[in-house]
C-alpha atoms as a PDB file:
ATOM      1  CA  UNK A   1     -23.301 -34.435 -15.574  1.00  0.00           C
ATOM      2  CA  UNK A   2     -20.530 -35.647 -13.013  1.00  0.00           C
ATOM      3  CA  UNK A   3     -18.484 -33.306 -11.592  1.00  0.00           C
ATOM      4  CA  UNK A   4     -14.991 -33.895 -12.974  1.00  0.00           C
ATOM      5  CA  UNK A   5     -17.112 -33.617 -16.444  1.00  0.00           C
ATOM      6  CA  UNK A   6     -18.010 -30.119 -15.352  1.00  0.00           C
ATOM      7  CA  UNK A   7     -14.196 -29.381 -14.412  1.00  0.00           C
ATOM      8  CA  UNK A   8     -13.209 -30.637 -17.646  1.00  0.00           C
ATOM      9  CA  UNK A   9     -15.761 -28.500 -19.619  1.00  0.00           C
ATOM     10  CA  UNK A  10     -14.435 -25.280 -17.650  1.00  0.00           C
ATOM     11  CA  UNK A  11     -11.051 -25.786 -18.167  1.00  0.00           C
ATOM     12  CA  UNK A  12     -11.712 -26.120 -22.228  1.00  0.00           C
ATOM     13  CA  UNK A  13     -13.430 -23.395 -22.045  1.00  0.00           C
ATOM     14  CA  UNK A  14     -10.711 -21.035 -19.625  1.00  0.00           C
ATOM     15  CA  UNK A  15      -8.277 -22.510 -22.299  1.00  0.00           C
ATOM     16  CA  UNK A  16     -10.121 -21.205 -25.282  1.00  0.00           C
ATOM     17  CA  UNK A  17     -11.166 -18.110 -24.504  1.00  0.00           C
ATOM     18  CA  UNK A  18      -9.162 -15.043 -25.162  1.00  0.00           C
ATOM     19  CA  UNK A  19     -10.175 -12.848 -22.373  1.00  0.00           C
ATOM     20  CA  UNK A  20     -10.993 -13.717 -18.820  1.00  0.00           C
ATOM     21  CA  UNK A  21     -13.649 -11.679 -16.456  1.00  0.00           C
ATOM     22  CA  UNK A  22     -13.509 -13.008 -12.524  1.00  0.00           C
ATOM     23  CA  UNK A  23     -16.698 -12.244 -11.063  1.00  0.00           C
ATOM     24  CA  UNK A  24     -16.841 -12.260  -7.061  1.00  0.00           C
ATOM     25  CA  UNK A  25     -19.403 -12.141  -4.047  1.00  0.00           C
ATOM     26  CA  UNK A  26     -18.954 -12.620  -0.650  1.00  0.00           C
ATOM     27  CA  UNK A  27     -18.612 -16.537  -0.740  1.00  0.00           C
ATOM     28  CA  UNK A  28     -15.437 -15.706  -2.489  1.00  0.00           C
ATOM     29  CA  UNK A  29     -13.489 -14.638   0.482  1.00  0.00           C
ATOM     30  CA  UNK A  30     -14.997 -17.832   2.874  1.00  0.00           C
ATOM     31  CA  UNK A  31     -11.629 -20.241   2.036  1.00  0.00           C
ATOM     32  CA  UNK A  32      -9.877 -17.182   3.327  1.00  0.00           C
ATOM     33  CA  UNK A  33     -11.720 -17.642   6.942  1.00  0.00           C
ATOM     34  CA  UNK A  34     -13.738 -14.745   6.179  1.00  0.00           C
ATOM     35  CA  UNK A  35     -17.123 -15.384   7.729  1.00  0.00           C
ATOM     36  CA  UNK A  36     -20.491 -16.249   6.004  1.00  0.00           C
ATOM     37  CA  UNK A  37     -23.291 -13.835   6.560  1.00  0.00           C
ATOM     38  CA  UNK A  38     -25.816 -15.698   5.120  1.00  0.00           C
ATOM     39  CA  UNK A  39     -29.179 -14.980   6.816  1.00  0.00           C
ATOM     40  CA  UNK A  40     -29.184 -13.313  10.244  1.00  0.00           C
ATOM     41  CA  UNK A  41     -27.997 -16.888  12.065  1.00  0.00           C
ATOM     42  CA  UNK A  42     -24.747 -16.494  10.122  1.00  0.00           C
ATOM     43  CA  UNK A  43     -24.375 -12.935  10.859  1.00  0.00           C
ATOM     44  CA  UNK A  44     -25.355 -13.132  14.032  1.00  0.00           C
ATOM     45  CA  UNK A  45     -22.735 -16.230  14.485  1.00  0.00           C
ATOM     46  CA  UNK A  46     -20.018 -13.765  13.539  1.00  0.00           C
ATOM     47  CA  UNK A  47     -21.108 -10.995  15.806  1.00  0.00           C
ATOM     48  CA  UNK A  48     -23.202 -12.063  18.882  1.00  0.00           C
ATOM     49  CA  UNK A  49     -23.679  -8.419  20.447  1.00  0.00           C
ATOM     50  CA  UNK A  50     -25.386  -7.810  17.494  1.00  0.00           C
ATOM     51  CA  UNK A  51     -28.370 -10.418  17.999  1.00  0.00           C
ATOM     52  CA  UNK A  52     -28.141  -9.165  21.438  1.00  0.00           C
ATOM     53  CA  UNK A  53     -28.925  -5.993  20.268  1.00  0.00           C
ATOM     54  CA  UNK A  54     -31.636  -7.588  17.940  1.00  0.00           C
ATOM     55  CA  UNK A  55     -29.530  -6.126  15.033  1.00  0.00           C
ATOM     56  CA  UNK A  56     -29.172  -7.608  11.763  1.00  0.00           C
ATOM     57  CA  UNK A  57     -26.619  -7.017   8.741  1.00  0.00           C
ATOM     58  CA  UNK A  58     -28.566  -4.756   7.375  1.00  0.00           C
ATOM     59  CA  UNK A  59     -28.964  -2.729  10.622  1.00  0.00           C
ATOM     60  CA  UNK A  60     -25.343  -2.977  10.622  1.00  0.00           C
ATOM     61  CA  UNK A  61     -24.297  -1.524   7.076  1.00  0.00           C
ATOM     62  CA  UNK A  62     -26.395   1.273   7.786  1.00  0.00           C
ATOM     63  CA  UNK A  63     -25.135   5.095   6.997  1.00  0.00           C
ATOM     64  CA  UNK A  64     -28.156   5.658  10.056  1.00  0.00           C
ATOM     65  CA  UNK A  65     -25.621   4.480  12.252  1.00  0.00           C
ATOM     66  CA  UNK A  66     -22.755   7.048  11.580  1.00  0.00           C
ATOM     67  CA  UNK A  67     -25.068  10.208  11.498  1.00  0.00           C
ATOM     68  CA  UNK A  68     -26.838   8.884  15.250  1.00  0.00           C
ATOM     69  CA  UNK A  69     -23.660   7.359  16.937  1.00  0.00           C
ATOM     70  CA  UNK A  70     -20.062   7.630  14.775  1.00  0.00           C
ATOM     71  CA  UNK A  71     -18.786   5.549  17.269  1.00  0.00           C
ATOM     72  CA  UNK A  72     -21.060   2.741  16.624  1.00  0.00           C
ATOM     73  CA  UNK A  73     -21.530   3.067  12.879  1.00  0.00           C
ATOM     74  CA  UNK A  74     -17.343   2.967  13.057  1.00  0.00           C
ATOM     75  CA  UNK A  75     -17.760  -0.058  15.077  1.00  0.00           C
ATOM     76  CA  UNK A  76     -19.159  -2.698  12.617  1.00  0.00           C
ATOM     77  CA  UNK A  77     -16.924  -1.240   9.724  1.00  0.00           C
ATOM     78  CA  UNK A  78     -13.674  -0.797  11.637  1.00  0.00           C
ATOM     79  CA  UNK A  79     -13.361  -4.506  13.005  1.00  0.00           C
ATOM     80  CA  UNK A  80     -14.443  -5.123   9.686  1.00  0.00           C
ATOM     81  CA  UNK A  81     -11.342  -3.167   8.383  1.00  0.00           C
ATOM     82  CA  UNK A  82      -8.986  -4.685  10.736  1.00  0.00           C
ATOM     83  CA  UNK A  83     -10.398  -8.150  10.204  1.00  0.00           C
ATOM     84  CA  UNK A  84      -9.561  -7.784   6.217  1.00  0.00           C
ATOM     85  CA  UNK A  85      -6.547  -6.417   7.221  1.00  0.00           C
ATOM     86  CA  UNK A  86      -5.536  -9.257   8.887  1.00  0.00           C
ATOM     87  CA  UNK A  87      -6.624 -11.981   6.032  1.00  0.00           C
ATOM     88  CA  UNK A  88      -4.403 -13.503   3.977  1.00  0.00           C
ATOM     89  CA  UNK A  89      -6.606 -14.021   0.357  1.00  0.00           C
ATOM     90  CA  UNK A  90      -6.571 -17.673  -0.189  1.00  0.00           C
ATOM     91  CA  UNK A  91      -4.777 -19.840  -3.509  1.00  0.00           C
ATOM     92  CA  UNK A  92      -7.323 -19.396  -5.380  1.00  0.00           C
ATOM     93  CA  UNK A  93      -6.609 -15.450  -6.179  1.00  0.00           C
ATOM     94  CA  UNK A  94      -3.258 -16.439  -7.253  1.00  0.00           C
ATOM     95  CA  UNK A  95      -4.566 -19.517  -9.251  1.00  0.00           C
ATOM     96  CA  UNK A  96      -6.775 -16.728 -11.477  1.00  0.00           C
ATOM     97  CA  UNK A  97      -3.802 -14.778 -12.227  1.00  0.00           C
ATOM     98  CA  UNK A  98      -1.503 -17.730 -13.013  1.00  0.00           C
ATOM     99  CA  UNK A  99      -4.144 -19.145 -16.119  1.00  0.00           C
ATOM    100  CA  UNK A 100      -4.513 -15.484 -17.820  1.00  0.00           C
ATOM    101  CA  UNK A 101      -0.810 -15.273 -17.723  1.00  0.00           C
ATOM    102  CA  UNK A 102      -0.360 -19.042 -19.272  1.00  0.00           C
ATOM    103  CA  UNK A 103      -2.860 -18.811 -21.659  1.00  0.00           C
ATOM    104  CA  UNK A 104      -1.680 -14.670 -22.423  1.00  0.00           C
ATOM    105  CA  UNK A 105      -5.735 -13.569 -21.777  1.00  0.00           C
ATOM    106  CA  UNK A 106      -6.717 -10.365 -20.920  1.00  0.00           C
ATOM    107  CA  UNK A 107      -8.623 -10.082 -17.673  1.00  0.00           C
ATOM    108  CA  UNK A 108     -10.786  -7.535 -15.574  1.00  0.00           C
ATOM    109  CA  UNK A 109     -12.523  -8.252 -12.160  1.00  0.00           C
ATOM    110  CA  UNK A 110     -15.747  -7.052 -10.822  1.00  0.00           C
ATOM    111  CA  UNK A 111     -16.749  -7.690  -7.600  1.00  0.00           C
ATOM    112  CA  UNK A 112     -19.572  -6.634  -4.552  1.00  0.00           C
ATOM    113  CA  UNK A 113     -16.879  -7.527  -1.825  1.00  0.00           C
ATOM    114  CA  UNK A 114     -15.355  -3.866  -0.482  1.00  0.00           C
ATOM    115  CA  UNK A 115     -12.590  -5.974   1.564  1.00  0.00           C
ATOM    116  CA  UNK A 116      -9.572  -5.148  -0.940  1.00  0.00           C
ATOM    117  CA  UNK A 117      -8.704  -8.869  -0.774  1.00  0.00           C
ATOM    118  CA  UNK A 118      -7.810  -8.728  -4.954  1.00  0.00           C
ATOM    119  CA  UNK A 119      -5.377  -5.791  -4.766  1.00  0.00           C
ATOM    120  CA  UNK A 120      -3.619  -7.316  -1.635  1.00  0.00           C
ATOM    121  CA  UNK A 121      -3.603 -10.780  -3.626  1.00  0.00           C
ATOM    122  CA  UNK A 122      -1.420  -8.308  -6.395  1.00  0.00           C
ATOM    123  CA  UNK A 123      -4.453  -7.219  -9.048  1.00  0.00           C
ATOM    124  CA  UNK A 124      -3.412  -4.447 -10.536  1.00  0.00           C
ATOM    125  CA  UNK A 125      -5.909  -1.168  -9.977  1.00  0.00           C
ATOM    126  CA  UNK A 126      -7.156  -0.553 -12.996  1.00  0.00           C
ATOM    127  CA  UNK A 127      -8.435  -3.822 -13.392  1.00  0.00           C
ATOM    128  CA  UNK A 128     -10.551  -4.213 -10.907  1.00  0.00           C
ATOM    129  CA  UNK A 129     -14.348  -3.056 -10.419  1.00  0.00           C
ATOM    130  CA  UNK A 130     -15.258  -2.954  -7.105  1.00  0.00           C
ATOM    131  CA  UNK A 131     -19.522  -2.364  -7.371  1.00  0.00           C
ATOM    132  CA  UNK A 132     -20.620  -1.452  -3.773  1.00  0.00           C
ATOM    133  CA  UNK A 133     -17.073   0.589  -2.990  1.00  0.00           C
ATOM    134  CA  UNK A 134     -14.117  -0.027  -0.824  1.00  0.00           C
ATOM    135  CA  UNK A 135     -13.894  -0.315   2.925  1.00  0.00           C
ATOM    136  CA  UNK A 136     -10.235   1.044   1.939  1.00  0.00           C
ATOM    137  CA  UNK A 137     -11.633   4.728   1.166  1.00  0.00           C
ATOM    138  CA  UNK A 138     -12.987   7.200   3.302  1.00  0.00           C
ATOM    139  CA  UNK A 139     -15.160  10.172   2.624  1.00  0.00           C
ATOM    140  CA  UNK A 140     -16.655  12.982   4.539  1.00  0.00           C
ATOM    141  CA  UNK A 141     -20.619  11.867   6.367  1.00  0.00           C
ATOM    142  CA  UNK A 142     -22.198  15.043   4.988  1.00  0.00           C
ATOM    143  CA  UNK A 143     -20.375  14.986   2.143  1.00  0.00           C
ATOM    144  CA  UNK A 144     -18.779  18.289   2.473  1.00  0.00           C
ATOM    145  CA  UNK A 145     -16.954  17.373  -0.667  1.00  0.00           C
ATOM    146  CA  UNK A 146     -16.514  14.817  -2.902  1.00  0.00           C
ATOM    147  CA  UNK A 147     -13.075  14.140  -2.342  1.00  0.00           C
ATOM    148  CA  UNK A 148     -12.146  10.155  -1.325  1.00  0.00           C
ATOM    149  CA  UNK A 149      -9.226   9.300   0.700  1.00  0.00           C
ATOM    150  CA  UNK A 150      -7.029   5.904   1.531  1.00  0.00           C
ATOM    151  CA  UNK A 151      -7.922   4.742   4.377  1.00  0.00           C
ATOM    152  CA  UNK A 152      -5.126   4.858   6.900  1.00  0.00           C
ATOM    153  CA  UNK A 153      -7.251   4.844  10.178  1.00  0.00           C
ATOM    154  CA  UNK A 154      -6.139   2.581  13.045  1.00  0.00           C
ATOM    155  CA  UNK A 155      -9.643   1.948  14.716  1.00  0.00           C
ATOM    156  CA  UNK A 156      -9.623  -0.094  17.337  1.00  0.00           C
ATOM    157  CA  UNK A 157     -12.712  -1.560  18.628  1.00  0.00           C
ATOM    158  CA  UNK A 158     -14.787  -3.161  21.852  1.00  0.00           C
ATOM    159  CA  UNK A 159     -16.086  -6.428  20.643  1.00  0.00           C
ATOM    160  CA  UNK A 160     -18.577  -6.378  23.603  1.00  0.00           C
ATOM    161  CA  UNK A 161     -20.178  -3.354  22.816  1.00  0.00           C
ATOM    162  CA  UNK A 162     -19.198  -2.751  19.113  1.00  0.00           C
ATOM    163  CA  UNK A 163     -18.079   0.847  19.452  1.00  0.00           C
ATOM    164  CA  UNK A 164     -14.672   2.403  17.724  1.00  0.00           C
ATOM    165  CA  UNK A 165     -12.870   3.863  20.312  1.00  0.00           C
ATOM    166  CA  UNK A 166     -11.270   6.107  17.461  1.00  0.00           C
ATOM    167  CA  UNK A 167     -13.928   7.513  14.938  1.00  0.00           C
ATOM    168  CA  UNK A 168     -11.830   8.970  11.427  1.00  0.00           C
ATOM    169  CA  UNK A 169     -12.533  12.651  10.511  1.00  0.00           C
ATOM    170  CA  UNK A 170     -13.319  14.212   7.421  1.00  0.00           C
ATOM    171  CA  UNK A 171      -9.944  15.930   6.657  1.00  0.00           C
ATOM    172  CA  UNK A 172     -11.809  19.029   4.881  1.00  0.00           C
ATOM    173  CA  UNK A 173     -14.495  20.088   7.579  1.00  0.00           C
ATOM    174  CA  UNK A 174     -13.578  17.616  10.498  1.00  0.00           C
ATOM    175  CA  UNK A 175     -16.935  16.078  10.605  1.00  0.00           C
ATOM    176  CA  UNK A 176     -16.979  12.187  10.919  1.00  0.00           C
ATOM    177  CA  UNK A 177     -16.166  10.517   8.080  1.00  0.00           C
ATOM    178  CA  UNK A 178     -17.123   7.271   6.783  1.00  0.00           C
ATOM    179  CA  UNK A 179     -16.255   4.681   4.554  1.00  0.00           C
ATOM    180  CA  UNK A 180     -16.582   5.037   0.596  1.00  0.00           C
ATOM    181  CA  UNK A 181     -19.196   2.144   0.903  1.00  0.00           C
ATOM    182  CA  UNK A 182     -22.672   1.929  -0.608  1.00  0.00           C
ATOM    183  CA  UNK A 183     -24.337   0.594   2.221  1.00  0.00           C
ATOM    184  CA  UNK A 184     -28.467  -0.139   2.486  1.00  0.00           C
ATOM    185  CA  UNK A 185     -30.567   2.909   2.287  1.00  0.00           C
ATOM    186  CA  UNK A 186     -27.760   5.190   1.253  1.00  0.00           C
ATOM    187  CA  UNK A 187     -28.202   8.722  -0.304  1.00  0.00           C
ATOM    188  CA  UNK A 188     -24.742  10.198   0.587  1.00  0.00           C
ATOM    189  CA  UNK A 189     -22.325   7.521  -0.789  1.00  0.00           C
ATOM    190  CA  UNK A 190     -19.704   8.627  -3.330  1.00  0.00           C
ATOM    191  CA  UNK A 191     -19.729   6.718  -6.047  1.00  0.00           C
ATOM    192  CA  UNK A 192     -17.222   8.681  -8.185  1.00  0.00           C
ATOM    193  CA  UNK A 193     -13.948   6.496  -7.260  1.00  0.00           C
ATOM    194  CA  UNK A 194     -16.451   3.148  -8.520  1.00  0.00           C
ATOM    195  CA  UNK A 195     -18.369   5.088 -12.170  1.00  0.00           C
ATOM    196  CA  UNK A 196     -14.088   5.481 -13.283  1.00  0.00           C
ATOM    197  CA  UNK A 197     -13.822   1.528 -12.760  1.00  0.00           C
ATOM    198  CA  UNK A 198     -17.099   1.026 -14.709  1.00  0.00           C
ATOM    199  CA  UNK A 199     -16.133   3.122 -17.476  1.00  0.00           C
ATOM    200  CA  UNK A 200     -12.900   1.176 -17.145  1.00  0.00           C
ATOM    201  CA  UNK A 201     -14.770  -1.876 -18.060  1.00  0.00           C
ATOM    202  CA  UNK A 202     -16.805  -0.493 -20.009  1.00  0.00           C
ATOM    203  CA  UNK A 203     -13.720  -0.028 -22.306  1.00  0.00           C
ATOM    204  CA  UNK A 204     -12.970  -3.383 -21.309  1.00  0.00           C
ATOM    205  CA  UNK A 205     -15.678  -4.768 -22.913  1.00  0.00           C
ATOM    206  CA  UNK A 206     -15.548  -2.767 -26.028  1.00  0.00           C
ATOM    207  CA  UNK A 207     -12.005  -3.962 -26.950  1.00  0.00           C
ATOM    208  CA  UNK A 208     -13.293  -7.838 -26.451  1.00  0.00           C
ATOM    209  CA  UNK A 209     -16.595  -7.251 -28.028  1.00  0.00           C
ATOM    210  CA  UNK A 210     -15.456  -9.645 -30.714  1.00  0.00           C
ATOM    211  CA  UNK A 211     -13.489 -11.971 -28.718  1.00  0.00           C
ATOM    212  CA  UNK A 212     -14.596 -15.512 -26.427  1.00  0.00           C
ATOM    213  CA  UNK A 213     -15.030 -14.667 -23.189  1.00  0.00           C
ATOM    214  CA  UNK A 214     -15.134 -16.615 -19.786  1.00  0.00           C
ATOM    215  CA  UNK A 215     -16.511 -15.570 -16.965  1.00  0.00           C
ATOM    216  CA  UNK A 216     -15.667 -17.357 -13.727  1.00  0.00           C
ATOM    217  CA  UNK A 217     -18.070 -16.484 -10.671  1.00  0.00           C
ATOM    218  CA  UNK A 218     -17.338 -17.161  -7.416  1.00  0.00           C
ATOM    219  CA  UNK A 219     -19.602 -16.985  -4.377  1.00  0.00           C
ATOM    220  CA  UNK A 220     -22.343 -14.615  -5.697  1.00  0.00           C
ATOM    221  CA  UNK A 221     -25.587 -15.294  -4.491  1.00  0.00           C
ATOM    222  CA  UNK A 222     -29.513 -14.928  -4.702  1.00  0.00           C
ATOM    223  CA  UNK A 223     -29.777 -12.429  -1.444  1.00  0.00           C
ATOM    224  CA  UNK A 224     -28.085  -9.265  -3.346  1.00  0.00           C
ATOM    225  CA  UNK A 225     -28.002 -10.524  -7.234  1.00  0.00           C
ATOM    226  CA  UNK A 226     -25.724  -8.006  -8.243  1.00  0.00           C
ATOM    227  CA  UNK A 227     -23.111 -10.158  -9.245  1.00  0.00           C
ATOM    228  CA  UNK A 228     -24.942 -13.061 -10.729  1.00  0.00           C
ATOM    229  CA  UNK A 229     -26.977 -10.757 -12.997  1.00  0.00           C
ATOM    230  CA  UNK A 230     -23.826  -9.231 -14.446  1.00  0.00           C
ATOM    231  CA  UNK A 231     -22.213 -12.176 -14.843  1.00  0.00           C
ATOM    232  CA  UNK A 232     -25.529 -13.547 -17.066  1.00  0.00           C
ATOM    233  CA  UNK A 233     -25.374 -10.454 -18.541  1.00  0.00           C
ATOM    234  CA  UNK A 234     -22.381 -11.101 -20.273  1.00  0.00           C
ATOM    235  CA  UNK A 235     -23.229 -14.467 -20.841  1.00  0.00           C
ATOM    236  CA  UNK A 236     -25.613 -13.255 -23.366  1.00  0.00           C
ATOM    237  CA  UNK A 237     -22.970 -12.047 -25.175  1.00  0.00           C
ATOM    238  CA  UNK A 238     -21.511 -14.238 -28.406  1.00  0.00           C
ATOM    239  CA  UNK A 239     -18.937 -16.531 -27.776  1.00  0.00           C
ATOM    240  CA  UNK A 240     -19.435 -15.853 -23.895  1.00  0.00           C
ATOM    241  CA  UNK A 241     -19.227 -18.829 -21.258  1.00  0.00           C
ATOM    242  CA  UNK A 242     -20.335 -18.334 -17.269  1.00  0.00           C
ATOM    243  CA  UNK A 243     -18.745 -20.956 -15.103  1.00  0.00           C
ATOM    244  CA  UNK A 244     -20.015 -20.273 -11.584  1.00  0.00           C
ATOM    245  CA  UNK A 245     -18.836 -21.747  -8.532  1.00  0.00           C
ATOM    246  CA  UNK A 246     -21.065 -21.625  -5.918  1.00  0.00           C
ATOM    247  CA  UNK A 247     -21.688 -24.379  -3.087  1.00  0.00           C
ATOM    248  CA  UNK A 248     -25.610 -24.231  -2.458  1.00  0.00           C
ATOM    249  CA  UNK A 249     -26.756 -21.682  -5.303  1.00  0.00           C
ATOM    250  CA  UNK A 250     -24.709 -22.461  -8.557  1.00  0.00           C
ATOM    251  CA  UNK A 251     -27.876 -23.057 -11.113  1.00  0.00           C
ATOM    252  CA  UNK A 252     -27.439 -21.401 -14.122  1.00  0.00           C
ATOM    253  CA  UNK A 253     -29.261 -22.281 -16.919  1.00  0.00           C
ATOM    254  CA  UNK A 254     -28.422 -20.828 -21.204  1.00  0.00           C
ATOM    255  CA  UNK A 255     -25.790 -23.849 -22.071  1.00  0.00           C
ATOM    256  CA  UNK A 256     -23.422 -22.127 -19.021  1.00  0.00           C
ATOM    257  CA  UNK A 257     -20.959 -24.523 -16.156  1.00  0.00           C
ATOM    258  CA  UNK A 258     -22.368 -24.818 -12.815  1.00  0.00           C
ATOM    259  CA  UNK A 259     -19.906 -26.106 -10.182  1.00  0.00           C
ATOM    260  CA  UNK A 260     -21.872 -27.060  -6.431  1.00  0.00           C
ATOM    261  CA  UNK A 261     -19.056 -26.422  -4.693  1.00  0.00           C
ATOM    262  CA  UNK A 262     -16.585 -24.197  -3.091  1.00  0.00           C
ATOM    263  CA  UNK A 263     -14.295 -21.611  -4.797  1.00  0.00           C
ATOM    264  CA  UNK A 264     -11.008 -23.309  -4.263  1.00  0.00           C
ATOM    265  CA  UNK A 265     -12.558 -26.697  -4.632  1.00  0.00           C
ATOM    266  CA  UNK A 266     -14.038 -25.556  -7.741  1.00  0.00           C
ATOM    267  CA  UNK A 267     -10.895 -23.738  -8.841  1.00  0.00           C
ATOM    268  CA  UNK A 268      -8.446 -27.036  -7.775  1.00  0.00           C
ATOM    269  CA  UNK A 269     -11.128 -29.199  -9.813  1.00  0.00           C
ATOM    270  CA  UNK A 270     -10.451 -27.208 -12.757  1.00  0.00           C
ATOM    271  CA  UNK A 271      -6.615 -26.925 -12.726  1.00  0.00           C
ATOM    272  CA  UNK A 272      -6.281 -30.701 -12.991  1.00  0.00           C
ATOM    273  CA  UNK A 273      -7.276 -30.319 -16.497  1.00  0.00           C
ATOM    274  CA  UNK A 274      -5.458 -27.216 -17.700  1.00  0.00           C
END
């Protein structure tokens, strides 16, 4: 099927449905000039004193780091704070916002990205699962506690070496903290702050058990599933349609819309024909 056919099938089906669910990897946040991480190349691309180091992303997003070294566990994730600090989220967050309101849908979002970029595009809180956690939460290393925390740390950072030259503390015991991320090979994270947006959608679900549903993914792919196999999930549902955007991974098979593209491509493809 062309392409513009596959726009035109996602908007009818955006148009029909009476509650919208936005599902989001990291691909989602490359129109923003986020980088691309996929395979070691691409992270490495991003941060060269890592391949130097003979460190990949998964080295990186490692709670290891914070117990051995704070200041290089704080490293990785506080130019990764700054940098999402500093990123503007692109159209297409607004565009998602502007169809539920024309067509009056409901919507949630779930998403693996911990960058924040759907609150700062003006996503309300309580509609918004974020699965792995939030680079904008702290909580205590040990944990001490299982309190969570905005996070409100400057931390600057030496690109050349990748150490924070400010490492956040635990404000109950002082110990380092560190953020409320599920990273690989974690036993300590918190996931208290992320099971109240689950049950949140949980509910969501529930009220729209009886309703059409679209989902529209964005930049999920194969390397971490989490995303796409949620999204499928609730494809199985009645009445449920997946359109997924996604430039080299966007198969999907059950009658769903795959888009080979990118998200605001994919997104400005579809608009023409709402």
């Amino acid at each position: 099927m062309p392409l513009s056919d596959r726009f035109e099938k996602a908007a009818e089906s955006i148009r029909n449905a009476q509650a919208v669910i936005v599902t989001s990897g990291a691909g989602m946040g490359v129109d923003s000039g986020l980088p691309d991480f996929r395979g070691n190349q691409g992270f490495w691309n991003a941060y060269p004193m890592y391949e130097r180091l003979g460190i990949n992303f998964i080295g990186a997003a490692n709670p290891a780091n914070f117990e051995g070294d704070p200041s290089f566990g704080w490293g990785f994730y506080g130019h990764r704070t700054n940098l999402y600090r500093e990123t503007e989220p692109h159209r297409g967050f607004q565009m998602l916002q502007d169809w539920a309101a024309e067509f009056n849908q409901d919507s949630f979002v779930v998403t693996s990205n911990v960058d924040g970029q759907f609150q700062k595009a003006g996503y309300r809180e309580d509609q918004i699962l974020e699965v792995h956690g939030s680079i904008n939460h702290l909580q205590c290393l040990s944990p001490c506690c299982h309190d969570i925390w905005s996070n409100d740390e400057t931390v600057p950072v030496d690109f050349e070496t990748m150490r924070a030259l400010n490492v956040p503390q635990c404000r109950h015991c002082n110990r380092p903290a560190r953020p409320n991320i599920l990273m690989f090979g974690d036993y300590s994270w918190l996931s208290d702050r992320t099971h109240g947006q689950e049950m949140r959608f949980d509910s969501f679900l529930a009220q729209h058990q009886h309703e059409s549903i679209v989902v529209v993914e964005m930049g999920a792919g194969t390397a971490i599933p989490t995303i796409r196999y949620m999204s499928e999930r609730i494809g199985q549902r009645h009445d449920a349609t997946v359109i997924r955007i996604n430039p080299r991974e966007a198969h999907i098979s059950g009658g769903h819309i795959s888009l080979p593209c990118g998200t605001v491509e994919g997104l400005d493809g579809i608009d023409i024909f709402l």
